[in-house]
Protein backbone atom coordinates (compact mmCIF):
# COMPACT_ATOMS: atom_id res chain seq x y z
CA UNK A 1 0.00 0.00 0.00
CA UNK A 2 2.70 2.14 0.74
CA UNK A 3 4.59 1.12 -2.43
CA UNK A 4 1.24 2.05 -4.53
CA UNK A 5 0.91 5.51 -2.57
CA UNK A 6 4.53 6.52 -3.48
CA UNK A 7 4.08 5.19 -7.36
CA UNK A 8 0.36 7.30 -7.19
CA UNK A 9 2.22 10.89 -6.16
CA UNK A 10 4.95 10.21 -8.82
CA UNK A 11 3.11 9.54 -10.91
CA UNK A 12 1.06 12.70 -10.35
CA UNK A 13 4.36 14.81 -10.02
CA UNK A 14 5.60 13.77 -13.35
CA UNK A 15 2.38 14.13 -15.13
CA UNK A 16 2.20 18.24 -13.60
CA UNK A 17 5.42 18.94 -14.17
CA UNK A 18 4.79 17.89 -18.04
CA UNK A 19 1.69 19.69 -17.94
CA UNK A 20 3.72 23.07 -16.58
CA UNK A 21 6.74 22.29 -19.22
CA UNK A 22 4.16 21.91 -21.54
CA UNK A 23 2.25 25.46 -21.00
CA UNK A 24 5.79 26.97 -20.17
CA UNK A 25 6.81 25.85 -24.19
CA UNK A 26 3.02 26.83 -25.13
CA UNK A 27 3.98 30.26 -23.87
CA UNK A 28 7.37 30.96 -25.40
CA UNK A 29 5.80 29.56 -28.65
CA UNK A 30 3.46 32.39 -28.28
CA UNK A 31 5.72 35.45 -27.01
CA UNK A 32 8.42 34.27 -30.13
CA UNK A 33 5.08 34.26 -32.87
CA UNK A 34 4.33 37.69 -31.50
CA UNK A 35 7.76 39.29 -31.90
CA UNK A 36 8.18 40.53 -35.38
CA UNK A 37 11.84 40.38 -36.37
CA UNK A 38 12.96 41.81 -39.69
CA UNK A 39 14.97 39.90 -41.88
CA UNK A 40 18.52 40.60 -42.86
CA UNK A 41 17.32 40.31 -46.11
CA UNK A 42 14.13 42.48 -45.51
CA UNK A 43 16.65 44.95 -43.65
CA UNK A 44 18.99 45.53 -47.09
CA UNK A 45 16.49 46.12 -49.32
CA UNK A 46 14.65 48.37 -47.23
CA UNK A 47 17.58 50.14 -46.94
CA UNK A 48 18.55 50.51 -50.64
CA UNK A 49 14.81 51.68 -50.71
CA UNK A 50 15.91 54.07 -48.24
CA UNK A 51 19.02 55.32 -49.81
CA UNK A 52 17.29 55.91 -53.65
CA UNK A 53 14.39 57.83 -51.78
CA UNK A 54 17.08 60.28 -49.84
CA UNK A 55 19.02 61.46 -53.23
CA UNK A 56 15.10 60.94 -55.10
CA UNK A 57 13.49 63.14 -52.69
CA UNK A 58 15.38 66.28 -54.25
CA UNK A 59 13.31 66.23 -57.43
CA UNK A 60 10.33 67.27 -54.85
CA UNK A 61 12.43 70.77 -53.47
CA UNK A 62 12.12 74.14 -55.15
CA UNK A 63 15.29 73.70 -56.74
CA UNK A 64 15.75 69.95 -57.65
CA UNK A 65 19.19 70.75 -59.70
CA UNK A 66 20.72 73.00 -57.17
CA UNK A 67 19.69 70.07 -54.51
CA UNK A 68 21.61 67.60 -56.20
CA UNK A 69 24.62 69.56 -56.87
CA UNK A 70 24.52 70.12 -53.03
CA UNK A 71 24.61 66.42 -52.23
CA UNK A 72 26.76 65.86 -54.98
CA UNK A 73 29.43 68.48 -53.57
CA UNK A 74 28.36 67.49 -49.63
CA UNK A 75 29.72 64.17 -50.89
CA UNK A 76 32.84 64.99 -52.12
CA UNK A 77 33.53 66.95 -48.78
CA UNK A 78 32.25 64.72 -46.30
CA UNK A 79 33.58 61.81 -48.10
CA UNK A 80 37.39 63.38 -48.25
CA UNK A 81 37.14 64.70 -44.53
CA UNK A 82 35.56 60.78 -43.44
CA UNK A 83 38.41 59.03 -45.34
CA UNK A 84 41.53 60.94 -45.55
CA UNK A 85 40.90 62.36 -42.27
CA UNK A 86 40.30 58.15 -40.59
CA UNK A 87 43.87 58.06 -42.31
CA UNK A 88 45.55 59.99 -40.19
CA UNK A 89 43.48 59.05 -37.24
CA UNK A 90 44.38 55.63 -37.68
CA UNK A 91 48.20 56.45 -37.69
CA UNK A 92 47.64 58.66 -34.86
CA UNK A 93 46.47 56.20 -32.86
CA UNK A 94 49.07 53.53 -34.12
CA UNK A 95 52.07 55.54 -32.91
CA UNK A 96 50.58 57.42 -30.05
CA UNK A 97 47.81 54.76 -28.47
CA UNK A 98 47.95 51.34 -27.20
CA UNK A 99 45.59 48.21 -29.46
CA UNK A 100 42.48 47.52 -27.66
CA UNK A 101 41.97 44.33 -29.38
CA UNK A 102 44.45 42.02 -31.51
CA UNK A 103 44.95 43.53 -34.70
CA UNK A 104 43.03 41.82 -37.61
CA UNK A 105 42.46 44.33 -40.02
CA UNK A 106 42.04 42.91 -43.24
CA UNK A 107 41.20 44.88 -46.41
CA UNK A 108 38.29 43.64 -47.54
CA UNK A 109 36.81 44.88 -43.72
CA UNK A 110 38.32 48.08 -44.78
CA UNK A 111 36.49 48.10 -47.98
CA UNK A 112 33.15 46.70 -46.55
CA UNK A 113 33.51 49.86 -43.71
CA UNK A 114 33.92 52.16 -46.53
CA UNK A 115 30.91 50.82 -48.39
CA UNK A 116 28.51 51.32 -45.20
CA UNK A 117 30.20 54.52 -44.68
CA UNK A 118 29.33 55.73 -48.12
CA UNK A 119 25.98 55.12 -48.19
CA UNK A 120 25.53 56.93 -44.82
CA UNK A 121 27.03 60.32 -46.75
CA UNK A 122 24.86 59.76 -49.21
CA UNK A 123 22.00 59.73 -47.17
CA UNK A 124 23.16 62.55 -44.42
CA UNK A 125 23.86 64.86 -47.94
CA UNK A 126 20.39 64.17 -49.33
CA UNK A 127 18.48 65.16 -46.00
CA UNK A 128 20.98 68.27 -45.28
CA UNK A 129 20.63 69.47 -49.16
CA UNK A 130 17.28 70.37 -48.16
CA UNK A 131 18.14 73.68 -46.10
CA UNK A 132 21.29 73.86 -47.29
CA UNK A 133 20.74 74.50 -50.84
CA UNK A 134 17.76 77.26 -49.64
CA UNK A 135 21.35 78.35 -47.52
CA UNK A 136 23.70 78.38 -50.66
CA UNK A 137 20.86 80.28 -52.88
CA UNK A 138 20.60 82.96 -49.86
CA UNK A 139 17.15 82.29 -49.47
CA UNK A 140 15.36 82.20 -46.14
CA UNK A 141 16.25 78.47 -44.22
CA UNK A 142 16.95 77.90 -40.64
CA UNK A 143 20.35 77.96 -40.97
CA UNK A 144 21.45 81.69 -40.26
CA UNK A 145 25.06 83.16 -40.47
CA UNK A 146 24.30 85.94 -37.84
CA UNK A 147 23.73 85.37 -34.30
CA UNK A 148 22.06 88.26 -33.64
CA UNK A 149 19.51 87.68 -35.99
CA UNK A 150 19.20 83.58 -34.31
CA UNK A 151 18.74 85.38 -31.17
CA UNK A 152 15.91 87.60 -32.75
CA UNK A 153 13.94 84.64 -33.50
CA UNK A 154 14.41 82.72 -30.25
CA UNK A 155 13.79 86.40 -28.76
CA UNK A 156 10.58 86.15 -30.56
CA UNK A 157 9.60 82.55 -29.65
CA UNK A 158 10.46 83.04 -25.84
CA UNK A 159 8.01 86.69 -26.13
CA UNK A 160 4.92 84.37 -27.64
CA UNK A 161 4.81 81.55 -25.85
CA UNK A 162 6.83 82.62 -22.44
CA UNK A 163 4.21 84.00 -19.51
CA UNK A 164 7.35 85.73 -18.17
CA UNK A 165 9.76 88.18 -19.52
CA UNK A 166 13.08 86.85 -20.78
CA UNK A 167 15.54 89.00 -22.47
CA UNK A 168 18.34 86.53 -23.81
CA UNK A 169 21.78 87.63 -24.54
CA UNK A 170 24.89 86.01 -26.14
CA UNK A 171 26.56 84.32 -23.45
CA UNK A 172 23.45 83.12 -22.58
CA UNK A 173 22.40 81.76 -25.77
CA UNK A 174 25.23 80.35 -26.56
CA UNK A 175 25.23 78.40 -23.33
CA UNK A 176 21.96 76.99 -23.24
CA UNK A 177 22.18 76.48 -27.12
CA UNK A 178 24.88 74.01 -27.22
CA UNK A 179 24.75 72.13 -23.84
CA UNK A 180 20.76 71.46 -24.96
CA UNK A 181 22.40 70.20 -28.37
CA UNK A 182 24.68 68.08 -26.54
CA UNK A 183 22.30 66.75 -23.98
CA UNK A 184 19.46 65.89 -26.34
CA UNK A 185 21.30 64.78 -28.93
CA UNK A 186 22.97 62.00 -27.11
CA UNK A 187 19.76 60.92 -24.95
CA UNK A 188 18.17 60.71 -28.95
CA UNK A 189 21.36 58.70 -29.80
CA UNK A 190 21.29 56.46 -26.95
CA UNK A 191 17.35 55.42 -27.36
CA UNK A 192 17.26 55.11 -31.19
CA UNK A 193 20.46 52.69 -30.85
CA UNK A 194 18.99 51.41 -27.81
CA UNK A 195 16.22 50.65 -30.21
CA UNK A 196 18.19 49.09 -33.10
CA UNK A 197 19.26 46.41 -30.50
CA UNK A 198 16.04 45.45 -29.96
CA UNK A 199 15.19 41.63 -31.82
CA UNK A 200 12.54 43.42 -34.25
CA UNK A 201 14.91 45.91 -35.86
CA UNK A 202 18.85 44.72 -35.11
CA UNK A 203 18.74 43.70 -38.74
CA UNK A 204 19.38 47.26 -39.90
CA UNK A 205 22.29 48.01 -37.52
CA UNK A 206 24.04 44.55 -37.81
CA UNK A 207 26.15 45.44 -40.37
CA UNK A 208 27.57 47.99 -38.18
CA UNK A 209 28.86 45.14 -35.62
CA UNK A 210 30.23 43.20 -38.46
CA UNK A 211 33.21 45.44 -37.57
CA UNK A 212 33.90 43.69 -34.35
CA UNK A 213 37.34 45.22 -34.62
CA UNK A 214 36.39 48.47 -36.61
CA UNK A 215 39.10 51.34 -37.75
CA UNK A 216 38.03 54.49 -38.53
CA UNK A 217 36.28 53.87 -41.47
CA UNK A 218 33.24 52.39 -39.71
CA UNK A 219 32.99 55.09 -37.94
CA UNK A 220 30.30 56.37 -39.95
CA UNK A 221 29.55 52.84 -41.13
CA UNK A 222 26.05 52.53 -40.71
CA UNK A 223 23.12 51.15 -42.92
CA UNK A 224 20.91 53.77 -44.96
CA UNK A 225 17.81 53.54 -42.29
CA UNK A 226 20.00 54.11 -39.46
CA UNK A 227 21.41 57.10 -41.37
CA UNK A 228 18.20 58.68 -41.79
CA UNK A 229 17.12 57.59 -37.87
CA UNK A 230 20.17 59.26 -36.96
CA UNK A 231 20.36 62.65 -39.00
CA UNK A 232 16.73 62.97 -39.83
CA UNK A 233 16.48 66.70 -37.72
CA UNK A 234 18.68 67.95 -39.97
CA UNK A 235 15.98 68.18 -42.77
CA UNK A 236 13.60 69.89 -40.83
CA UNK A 237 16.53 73.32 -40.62
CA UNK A 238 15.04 74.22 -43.49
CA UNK A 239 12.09 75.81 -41.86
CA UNK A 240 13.55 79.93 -40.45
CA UNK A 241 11.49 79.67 -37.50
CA UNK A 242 13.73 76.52 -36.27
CA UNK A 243 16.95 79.35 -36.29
CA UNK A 244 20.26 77.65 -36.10
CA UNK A 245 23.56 79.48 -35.48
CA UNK A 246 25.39 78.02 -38.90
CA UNK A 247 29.13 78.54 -37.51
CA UNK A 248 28.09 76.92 -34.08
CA UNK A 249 26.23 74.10 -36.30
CA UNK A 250 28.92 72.93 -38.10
CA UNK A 251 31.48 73.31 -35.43
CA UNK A 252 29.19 70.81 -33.45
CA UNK A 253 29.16 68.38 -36.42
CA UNK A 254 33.19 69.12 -36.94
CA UNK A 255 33.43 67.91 -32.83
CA UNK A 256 31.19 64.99 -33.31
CA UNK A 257 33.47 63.36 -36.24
CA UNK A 258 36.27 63.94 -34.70
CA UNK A 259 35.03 61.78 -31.59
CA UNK A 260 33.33 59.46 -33.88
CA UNK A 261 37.23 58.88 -35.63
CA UNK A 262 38.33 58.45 -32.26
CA UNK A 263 35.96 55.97 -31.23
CA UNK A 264 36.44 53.56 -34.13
CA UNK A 265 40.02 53.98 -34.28
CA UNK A 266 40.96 50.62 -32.36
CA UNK A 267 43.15 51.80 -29.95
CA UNK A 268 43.57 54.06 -26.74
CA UNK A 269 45.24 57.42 -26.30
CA UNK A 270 45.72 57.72 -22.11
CA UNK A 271 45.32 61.30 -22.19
CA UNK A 272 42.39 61.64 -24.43
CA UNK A 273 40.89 58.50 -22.45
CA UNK A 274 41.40 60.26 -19.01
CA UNK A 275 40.32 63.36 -20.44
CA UNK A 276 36.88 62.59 -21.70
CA UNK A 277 35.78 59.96 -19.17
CA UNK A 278 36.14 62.70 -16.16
CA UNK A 279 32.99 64.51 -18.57
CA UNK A 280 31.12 61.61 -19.13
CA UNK A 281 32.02 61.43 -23.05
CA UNK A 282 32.37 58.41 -25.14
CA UNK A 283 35.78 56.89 -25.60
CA UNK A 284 37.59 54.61 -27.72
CA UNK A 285 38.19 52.35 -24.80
CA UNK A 286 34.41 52.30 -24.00
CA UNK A 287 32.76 52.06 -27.79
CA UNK A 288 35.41 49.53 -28.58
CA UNK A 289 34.01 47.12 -25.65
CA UNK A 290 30.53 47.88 -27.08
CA UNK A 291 31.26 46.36 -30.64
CA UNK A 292 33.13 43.71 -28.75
CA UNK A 293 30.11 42.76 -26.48
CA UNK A 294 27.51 43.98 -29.02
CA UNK A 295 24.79 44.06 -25.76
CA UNK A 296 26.49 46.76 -23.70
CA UNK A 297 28.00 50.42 -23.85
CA UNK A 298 25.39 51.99 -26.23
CA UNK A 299 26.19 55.70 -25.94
CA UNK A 300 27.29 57.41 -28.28
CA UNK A 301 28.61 60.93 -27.84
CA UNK A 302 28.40 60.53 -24.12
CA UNK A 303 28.50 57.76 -21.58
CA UNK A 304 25.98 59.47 -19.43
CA UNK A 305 22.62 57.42 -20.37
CA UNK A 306 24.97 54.22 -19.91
CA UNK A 307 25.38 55.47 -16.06
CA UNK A 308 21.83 56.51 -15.26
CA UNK A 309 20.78 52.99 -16.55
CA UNK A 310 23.26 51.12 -15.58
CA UNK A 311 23.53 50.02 -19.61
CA UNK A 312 27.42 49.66 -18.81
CA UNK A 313 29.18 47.23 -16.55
CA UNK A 314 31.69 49.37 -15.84
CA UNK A 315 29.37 51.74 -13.48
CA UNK A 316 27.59 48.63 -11.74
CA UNK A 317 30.40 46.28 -11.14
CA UNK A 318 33.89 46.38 -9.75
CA UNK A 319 35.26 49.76 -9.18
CA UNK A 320 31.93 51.65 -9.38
CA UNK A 321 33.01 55.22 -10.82
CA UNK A 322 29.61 56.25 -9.39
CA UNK A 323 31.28 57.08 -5.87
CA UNK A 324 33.29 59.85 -7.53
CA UNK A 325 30.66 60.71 -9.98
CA UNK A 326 32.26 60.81 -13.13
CA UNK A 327 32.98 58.56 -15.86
CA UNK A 328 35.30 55.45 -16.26
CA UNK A 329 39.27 56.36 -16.39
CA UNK A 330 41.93 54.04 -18.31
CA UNK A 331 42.83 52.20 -15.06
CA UNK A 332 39.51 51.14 -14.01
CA UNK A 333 38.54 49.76 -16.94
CA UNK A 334 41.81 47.40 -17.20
């Protein structure tokens, strides 16, 4: 009897802990119908879609032939500064900084990271031809080369829709201006990559960590729809009520590929390492871990999103650079 009550609750434990495994598969079955995932082949020809609509696009703006000789000429530029200047960022880094990973640069990764990075001039030409060829013609855009006059429309803006008086001056402006360009611009970058590591849409940004090992000529080596994710604002400059400071513009963009070089470039320079980690901004040292771990480190002009979510294991484990408040140095991430 004993015997028979022992074989009676086995057999009763077996047969519920099939039925659970059973609904526990049932369920993931579910959850993995319901997530959408695109393709890598869906991905590249949405993208080529992408990139033949961004030039395409100009034959809707006032001027279709002066857009298109802007992007043709915003090519040649960007495409000189990208490669000759990852050139000399590359030997830069070889004779002044210390490889982060083994060498194994190859030249057909060097070709396939100029490819990507081609495209992604193409497509950041085609959306900033759109104010910038109202700019060139010295018609009204929102790209202005006075700051007074930037000031007068902000002046404006701040009279219509402020219920106090503000009177803004120079200093001022300039302050506000740029540290809100900085700040927003990397909480937008951290989310929208954030969001191309999701399962659903990775497909567009996996070309990007192909480069496991980049050099700086995947710096900008991204596919066409993260392009246009990325540098989609810029199109909307062309309205004068959104005034932007042109010198202070371009000086931002001139900062932001020089970082982006340095990011990619495969090795780390101490004092440009110590430098920018005491202000929270993005390394070498800290992007290179993020192609090398692919699920970590996604900030990318500063680290700061990566601290307040503890997206980096470098602020959560070990060391914890949160006791001084500031971000990683060279040592502490060894």
């Amino acid at each position: 009897r004993a015997l028979l009550k022992k074989l009676h609750v086995f057999v009763i434990e077996v047969g519920l802990s099939a039925i659970v495994r059973s609904a526990s598969t049932g369920r993931k079955m579910v959850a993995k119908k319901r997530t959408f995932r695109f393709s890598l082949k869906q991905a590249t020809v949405i993208d080529w879609c992408v990139l033949g609509g961004a030039v395409l696009s100009g034959v809707l703006h006032s001027f279709p032939g002066k857009f298109f000789e802007t992007v043709a000429l915003s090519v040649l530029v960007l495409s000189g500064l990208i490669y000759g200047g990852g050139a000399v960022m590359m030997g830069v880094a070889h004779f002044f900084g210390k490889k982060i990973q083994k060498p194994s640069y190859r030249w057909n990764d060097i070709l396939r990271e100029s490819f990507e990075t081609l495209q992604a001039i193409i497509v950041f030409s085609s959306l900033q031809a759109w104010p910038l060829t109202y700019y060139r013609l010295g018609l009204p855009s929102g790209l202005y080369d006075s700051l007074d006059d930037v000031m007068a429309v902000w002046q404006g803006l701040i009279d219509a829709y402020s219920p106090i008086r503000v009177v803004i001056n120079a200093p001022m402006f300039l302050s506000v201006y740029l540290l809100a360009l900085v700040l927003l611009a990397d909480m937008y970058t951290y989310f929208k990559h954030r969001l191309l590591h999701t399962p659903t849409f990775f497909a567009f940004h996996q070309p990007h960590h192909t480069f496991r090992n980049p050099t700086c000529f995947a710096g900008f080596g991204v596919a066409p729809v993260e392009s246009l994710l990325t540098f989609w604002p810029i199109a909307l400059v062309q309205s004068p009520s959104l005034a932007i400071w042109a010198p202070a513009q371009y000086a931002a963009f001139f900062v932001f590929y020089l970082e982006n070089l340095y990011l990619h470039c495969g090795s780390e320079i101490w004092i440009l390492e110590k430098c920018m980690s005491a202000f929270f901004v993005n390394t070498s040292l800290f992007h290179n871990y993020h192609h090398y771990k692919t699920v970590t480190h996604f900030g990318e002009v500063l680290t700061l999103w990566d601290y307040l979510l503890g997206t980096s294991p470098w602020y959560v484990e070990g060391n914890d650079p949160r006791s001084s408040f500031r971000g990683p140095t060279v040592e502490e991430t060894k």
